[in-house]
C-alpha atoms as a PDB file:
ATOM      1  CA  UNK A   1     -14.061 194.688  71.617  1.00  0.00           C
ATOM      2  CA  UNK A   2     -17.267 193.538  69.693  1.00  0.00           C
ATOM      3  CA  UNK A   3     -19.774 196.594  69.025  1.00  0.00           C
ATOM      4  CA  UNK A   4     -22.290 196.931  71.090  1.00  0.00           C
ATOM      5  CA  UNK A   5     -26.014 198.451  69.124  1.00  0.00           C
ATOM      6  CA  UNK A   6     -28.871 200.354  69.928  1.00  0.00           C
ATOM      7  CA  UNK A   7     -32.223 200.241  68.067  1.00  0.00           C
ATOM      8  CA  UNK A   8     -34.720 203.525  68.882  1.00  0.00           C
ATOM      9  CA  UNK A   9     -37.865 203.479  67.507  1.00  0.00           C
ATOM     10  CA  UNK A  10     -40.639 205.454  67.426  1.00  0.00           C
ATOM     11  CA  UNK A  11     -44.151 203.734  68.618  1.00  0.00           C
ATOM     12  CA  UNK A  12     -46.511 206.556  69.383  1.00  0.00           C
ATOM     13  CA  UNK A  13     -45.930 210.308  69.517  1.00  0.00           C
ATOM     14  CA  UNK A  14     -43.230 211.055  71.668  1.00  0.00           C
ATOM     15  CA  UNK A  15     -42.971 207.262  72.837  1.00  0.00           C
ATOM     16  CA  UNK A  16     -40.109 205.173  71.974  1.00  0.00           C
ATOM     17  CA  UNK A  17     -39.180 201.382  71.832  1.00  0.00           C
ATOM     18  CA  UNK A  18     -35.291 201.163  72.776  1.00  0.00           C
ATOM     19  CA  UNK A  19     -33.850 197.892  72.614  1.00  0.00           C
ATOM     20  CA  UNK A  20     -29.944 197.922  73.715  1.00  0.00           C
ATOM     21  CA  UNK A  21     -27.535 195.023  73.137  1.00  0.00           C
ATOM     22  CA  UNK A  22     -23.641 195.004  74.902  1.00  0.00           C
ATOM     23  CA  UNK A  23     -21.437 192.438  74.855  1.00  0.00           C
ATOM     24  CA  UNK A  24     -21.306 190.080  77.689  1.00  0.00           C
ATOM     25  CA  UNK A  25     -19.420 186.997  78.737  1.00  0.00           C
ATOM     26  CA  UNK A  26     -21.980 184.571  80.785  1.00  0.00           C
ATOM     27  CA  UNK A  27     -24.298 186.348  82.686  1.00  0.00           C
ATOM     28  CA  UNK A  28     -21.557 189.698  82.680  1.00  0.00           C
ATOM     29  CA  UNK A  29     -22.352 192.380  80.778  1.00  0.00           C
ATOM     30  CA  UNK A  30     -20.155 195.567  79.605  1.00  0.00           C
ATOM     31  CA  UNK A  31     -20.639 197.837  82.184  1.00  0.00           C
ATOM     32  CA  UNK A  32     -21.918 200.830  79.176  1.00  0.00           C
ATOM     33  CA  UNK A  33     -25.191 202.180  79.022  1.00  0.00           C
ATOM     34  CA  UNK A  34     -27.356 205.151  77.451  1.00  0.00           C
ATOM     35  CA  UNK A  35     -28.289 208.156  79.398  1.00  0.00           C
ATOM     36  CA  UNK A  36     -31.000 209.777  77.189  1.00  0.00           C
ATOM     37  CA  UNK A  37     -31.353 213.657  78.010  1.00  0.00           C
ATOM     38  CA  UNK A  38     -33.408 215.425  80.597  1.00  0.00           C
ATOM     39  CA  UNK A  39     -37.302 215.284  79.864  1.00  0.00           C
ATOM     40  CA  UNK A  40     -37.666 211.711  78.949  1.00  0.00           C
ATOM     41  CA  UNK A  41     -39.328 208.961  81.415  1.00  0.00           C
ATOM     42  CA  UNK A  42     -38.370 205.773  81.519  1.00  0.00           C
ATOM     43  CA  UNK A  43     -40.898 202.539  81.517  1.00  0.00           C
ATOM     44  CA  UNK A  44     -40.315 201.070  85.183  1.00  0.00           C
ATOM     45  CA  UNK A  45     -40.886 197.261  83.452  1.00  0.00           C
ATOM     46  CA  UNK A  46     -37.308 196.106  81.715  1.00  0.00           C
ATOM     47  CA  UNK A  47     -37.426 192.920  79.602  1.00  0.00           C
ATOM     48  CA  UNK A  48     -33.272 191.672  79.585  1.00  0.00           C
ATOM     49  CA  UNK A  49     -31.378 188.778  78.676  1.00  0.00           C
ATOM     50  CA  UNK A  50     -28.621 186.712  77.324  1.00  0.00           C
ATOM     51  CA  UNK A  51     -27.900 185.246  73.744  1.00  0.00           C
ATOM     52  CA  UNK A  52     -24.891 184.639  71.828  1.00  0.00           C
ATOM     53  CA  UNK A  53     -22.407 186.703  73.968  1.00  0.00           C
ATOM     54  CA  UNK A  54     -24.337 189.473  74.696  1.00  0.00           C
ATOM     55  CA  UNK A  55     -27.087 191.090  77.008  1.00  0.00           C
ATOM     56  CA  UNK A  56     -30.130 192.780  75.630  1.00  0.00           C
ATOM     57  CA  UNK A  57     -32.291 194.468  77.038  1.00  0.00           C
ATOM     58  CA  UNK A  58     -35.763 196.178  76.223  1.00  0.00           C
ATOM     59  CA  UNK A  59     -37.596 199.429  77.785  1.00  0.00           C
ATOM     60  CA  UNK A  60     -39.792 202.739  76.638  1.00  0.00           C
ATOM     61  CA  UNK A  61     -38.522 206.011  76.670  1.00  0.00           C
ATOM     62  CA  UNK A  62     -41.797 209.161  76.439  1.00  0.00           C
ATOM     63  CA  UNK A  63     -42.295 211.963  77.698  1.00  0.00           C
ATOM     64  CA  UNK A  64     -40.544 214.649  74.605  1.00  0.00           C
ATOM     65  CA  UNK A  65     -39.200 214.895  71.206  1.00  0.00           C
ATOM     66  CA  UNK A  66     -36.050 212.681  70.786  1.00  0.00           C
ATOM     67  CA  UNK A  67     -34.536 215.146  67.850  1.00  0.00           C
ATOM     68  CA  UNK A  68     -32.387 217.399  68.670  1.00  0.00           C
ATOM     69  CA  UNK A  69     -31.113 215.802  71.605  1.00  0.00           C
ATOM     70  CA  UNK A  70     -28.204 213.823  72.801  1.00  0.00           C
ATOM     71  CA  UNK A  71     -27.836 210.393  73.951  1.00  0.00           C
ATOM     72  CA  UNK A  72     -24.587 210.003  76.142  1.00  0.00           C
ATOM     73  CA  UNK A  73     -23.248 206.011  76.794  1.00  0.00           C
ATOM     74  CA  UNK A  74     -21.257 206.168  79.988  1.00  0.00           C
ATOM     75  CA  UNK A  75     -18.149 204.593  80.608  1.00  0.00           C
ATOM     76  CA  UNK A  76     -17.938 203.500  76.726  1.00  0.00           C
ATOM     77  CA  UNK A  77     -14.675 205.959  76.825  1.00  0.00           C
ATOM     78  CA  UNK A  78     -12.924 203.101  79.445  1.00  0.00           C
ATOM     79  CA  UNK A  79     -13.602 200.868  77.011  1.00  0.00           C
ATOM     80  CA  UNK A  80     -12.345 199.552  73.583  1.00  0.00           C
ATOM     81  CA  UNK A  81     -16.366 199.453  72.048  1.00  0.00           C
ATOM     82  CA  UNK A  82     -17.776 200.721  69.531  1.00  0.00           C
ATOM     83  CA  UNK A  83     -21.710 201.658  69.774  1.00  0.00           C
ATOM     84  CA  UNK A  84     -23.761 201.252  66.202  1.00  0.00           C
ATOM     85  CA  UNK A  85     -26.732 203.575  66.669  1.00  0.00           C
ATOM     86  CA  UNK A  86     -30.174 203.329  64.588  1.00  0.00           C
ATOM     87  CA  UNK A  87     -32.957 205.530  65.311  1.00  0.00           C
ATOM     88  CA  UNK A  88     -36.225 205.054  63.585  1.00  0.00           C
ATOM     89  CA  UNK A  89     -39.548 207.497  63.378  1.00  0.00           C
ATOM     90  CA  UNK A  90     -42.964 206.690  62.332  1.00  0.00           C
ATOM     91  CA  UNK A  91     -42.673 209.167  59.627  1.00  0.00           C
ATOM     92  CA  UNK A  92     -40.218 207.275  57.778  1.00  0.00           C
ATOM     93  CA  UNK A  93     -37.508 209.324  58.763  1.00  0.00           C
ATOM     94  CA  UNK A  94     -34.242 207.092  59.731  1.00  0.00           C
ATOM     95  CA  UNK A  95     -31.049 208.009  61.421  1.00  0.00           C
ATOM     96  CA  UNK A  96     -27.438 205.699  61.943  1.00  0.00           C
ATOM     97  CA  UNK A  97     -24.212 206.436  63.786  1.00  0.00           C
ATOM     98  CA  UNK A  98     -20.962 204.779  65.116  1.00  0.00           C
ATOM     99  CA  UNK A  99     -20.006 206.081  68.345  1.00  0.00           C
ATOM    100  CA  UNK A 100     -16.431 205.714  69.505  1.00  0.00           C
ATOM    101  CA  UNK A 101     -14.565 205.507  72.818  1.00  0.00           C
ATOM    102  CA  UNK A 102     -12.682 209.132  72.142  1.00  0.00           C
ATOM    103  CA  UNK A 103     -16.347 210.886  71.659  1.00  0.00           C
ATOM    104  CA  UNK A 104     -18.783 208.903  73.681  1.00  0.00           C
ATOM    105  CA  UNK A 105     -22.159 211.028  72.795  1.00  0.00           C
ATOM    106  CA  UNK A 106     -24.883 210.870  69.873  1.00  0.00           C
ATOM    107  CA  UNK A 107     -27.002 213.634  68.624  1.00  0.00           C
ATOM    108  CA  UNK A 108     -30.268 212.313  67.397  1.00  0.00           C
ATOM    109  CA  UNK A 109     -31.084 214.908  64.139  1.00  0.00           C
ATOM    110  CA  UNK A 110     -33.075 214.135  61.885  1.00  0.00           C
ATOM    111  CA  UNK A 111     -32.799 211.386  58.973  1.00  0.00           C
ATOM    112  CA  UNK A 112     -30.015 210.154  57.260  1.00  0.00           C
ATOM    113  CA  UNK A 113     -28.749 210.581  53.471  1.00  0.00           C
ATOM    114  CA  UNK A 114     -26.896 207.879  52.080  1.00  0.00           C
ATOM    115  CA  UNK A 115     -23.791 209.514  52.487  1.00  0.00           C
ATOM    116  CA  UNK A 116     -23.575 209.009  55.978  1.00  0.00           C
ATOM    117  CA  UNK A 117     -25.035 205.388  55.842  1.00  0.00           C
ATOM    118  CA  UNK A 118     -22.280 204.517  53.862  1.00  0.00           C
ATOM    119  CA  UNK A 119     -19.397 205.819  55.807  1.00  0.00           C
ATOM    120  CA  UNK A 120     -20.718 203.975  59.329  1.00  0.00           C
ATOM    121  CA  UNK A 121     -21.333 200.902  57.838  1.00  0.00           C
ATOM    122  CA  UNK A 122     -17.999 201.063  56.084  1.00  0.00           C
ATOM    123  CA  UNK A 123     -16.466 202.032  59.537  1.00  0.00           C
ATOM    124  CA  UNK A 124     -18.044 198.610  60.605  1.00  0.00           C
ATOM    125  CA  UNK A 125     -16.895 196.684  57.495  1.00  0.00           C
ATOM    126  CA  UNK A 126     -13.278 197.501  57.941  1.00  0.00           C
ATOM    127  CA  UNK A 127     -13.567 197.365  61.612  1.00  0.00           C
ATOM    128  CA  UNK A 128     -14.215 193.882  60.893  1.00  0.00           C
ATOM    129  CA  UNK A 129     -11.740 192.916  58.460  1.00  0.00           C
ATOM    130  CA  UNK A 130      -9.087 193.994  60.730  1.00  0.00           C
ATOM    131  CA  UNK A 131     -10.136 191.893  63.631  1.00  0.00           C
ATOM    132  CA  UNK A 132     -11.293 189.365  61.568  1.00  0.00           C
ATOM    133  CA  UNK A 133      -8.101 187.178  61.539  1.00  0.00           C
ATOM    134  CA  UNK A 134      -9.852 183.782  59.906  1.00  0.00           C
ATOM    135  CA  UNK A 135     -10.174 185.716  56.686  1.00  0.00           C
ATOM    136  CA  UNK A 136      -6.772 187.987  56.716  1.00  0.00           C
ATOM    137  CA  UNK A 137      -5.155 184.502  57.514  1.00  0.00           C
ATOM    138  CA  UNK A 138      -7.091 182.453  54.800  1.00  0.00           C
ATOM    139  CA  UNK A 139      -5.935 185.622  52.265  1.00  0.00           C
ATOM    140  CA  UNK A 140      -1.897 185.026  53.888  1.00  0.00           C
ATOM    141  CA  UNK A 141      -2.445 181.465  53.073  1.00  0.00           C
ATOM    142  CA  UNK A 142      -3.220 181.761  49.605  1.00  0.00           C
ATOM    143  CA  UNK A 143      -0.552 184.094  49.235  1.00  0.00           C
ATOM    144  CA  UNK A 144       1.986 182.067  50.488  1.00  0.00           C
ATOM    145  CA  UNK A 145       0.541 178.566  48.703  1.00  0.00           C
ATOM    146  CA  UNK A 146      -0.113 180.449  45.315  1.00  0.00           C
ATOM    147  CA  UNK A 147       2.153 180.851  42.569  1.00  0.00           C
ATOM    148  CA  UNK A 148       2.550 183.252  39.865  1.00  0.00           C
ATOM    149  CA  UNK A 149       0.866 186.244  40.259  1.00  0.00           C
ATOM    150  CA  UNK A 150      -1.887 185.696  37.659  1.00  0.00           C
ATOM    151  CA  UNK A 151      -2.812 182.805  40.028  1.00  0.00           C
ATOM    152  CA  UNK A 152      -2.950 184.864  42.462  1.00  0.00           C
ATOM    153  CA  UNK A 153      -5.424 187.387  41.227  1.00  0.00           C
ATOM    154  CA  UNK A 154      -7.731 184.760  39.879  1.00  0.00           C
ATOM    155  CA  UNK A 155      -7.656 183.603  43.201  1.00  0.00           C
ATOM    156  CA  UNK A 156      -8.225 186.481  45.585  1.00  0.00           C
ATOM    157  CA  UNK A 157     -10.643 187.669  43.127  1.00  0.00           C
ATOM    158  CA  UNK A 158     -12.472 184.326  42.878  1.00  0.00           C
ATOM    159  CA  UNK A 159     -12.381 184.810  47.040  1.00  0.00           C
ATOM    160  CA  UNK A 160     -13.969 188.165  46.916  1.00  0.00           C
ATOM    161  CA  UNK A 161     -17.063 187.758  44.363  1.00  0.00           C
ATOM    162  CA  UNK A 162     -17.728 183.948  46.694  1.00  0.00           C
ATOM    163  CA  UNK A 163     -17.573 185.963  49.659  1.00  0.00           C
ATOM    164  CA  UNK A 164     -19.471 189.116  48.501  1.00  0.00           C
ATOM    165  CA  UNK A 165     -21.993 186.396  47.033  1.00  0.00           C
ATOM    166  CA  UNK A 166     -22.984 184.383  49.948  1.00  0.00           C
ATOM    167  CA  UNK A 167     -22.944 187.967  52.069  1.00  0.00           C
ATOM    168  CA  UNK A 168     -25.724 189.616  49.820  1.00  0.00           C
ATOM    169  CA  UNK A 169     -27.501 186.508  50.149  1.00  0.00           C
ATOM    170  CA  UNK A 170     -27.512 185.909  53.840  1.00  0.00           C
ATOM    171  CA  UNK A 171     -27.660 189.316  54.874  1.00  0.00           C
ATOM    172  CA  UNK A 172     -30.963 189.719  52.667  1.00  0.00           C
ATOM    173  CA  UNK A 173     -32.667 186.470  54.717  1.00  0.00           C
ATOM    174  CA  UNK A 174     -32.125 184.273  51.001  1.00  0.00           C
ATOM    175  CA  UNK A 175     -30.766 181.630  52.985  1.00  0.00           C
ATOM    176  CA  UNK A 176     -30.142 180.481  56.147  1.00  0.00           C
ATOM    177  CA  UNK A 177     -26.870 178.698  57.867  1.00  0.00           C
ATOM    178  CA  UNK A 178     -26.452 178.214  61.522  1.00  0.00           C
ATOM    179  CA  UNK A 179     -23.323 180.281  62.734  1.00  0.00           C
ATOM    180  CA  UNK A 180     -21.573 177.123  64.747  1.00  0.00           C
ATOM    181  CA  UNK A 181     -20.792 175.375  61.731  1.00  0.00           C
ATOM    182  CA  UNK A 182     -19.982 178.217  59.495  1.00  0.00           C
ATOM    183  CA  UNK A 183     -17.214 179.075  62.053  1.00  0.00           C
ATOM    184  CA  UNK A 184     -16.127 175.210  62.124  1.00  0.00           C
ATOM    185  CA  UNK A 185     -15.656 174.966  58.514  1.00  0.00           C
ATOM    186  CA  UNK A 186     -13.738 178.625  58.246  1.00  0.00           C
ATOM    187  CA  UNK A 187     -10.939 177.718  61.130  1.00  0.00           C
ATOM    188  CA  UNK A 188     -11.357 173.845  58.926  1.00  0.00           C
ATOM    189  CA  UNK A 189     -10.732 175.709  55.931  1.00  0.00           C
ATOM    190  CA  UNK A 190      -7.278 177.984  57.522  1.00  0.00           C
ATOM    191  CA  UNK A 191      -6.040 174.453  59.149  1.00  0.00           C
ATOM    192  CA  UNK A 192      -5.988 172.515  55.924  1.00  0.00           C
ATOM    193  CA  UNK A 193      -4.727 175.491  53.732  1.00  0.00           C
ATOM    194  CA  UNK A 194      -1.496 175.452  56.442  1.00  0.00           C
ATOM    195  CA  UNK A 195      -1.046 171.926  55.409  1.00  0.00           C
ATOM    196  CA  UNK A 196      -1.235 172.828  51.658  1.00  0.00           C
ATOM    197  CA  UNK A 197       1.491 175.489  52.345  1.00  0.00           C
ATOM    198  CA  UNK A 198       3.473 173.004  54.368  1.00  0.00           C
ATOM    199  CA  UNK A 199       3.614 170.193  52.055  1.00  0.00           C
ATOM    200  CA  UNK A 200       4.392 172.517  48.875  1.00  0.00           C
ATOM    201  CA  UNK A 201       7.584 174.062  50.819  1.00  0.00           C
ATOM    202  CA  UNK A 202       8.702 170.962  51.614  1.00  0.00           C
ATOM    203  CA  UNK A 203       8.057 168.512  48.567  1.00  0.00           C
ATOM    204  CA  UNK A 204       7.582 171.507  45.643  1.00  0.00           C
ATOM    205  CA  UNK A 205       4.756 168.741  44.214  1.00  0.00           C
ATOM    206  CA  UNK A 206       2.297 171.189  42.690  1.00  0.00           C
ATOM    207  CA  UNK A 207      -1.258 169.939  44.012  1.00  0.00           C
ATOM    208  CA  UNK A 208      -4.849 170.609  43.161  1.00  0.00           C
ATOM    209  CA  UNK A 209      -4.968 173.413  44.898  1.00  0.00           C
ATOM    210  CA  UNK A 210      -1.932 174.725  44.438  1.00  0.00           C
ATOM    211  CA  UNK A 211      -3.037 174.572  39.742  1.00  0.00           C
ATOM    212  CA  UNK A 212      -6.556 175.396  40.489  1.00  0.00           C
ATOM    213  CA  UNK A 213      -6.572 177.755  43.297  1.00  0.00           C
ATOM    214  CA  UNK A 214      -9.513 180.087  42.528  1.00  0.00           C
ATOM    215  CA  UNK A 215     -11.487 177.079  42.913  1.00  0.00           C
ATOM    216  CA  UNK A 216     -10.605 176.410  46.396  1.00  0.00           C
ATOM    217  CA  UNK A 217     -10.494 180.236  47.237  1.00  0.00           C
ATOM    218  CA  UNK A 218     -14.215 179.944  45.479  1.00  0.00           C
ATOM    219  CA  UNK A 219     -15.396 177.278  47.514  1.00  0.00           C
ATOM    220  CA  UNK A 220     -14.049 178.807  51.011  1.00  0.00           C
ATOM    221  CA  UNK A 221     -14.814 182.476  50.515  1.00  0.00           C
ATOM    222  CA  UNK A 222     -18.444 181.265  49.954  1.00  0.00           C
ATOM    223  CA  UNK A 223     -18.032 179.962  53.574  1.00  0.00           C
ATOM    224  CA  UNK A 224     -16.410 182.692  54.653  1.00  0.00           C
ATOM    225  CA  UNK A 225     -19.335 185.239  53.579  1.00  0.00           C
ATOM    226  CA  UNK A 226     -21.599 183.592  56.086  1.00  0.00           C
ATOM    227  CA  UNK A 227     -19.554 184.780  58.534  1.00  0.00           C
ATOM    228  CA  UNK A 228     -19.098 187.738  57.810  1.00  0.00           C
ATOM    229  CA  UNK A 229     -23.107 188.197  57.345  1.00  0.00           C
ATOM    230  CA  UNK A 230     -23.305 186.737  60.339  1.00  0.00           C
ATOM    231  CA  UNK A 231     -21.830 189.526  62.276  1.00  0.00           C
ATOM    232  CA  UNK A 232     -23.674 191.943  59.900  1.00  0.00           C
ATOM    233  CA  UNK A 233     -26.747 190.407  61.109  1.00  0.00           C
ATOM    234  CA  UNK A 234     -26.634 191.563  64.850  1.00  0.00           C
ATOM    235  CA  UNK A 235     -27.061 195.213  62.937  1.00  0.00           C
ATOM    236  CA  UNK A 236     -29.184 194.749  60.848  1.00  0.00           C
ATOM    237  CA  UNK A 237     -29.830 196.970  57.709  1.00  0.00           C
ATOM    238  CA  UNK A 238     -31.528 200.425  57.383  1.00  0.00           C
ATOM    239  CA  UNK A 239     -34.178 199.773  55.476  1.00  0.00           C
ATOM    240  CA  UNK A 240     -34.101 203.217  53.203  1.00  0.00           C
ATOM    241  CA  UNK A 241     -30.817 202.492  52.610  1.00  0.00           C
ATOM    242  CA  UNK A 242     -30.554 198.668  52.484  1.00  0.00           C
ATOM    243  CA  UNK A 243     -28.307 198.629  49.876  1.00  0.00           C
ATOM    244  CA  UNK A 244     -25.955 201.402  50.420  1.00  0.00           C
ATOM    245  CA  UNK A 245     -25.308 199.903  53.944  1.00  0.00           C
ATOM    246  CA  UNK A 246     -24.849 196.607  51.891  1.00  0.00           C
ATOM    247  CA  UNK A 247     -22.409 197.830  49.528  1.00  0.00           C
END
């Protein structure tokens, strides 16, 4: 169910550097692929691989303009994938899509406005949310732990601004935190909130976190946002629209 992305960009007139990454468990990939329309040739010399769940692979396309054309992924409507597309040109301009199983084609026009930036990378953002079940659980935790709702808003807000901190700051290449641990910590951090939960129904002793919570939801959702910028990462950002795609 993870995305799978493709990166076009222009090298040359009428030559193109496509780069295509599907998700893949060992050395088996999703059986998806491109099928760029009639007219273009295809390099004969293939550079592939595997890294962190997923096969990528490298080739040229030349041989005509790539605007005004369609790019068709076959067999991505068997399949519960979505396809992030990015298309680059030397002159700047810059075009992004998500392609879904129920309309498996792309048309390649010409550059993107903001407008439609926004909307795919907010596709992706609450695509991820909602299979995202460390931080939906972490948010169910603090729920059930926190009481009063003034508490509570302190500390799902104190959550969000930690989380939408460390994202920004990742994202941008500020810092840099290796994705095993981050994971560790956040499935840590869900454990030891169950415990909090536990002990509080069963004793009613009001502890640390149970007082102070925006300081543990602080703490955690700054852990958190390295996740999530850690999936934003295998995207990347459009870099005319950097932070539109951000926000």
């Amino acid at each position: 169910m993870r995305p799978a992305l493709l990166k076009i960009s222009e090298v040359s007139d009428q030559k193109f550097l496509v780069s295509w990454k599907v998700p893949a468990v060992g050395d088996r990939r999703l059986a998806i692929a491109p099928e760029f329309a009639p007219g273009f040739s295809l390099s004969p010399e293939q550079v592939s691989g595997f890294s962190a769940g997923a096969s990528i692979q490298s080739w040229y396309i030349a041989g005509r303009a790539l605007a005004d054309s369609d790019i068709v992924f076959t067999n991505l409507s068997s399949t519960m994938t979505d396809v992030l597309v990015q298309v680059s040109f030397q002159d700047g301009r810059y075009q992004t899509g998500l392609v879904r199983p129920s309309a498996p084609v792309f048309r390649v026009s010409a550059r993107d406005g903001h407008l439609k930036v926004f909307t795919s990378y907010m596709a992706l953002g609450i695509e991820h949310i909602l299979l995202g079940w460390d931080h939906l659980l972490f948010v169910l935790g603090m729920v059930l732990l926190v009481t009063g709702k003034r508490r509570l808003l302190w500390a799902v807000t104190g959550f969000t601004v930690a989380h939408s901190i460390t994202l920004v700051l990742a994202t941008l290449d500020i810092i840099h935190v290796p994705s095993p641990p981050v994971e560790a910590i956040i499935a840590l951090s869900i454990v030891l909130l169950a415990v909090e939960v536990i002990k509080y129904r069963q004793t009613g002793v009001e502890t640390f976190s149970i007082r102070s919570p925006w300081v543990i939801s602080i703490v955690i959702g700054l852990v958190h946002g390295l996740g999530f910028a850690g999936a934003l990462s295998d995207f990347g950002l459009p870099a005319h629209a950097r932070f539109t795609s951000l926000l």
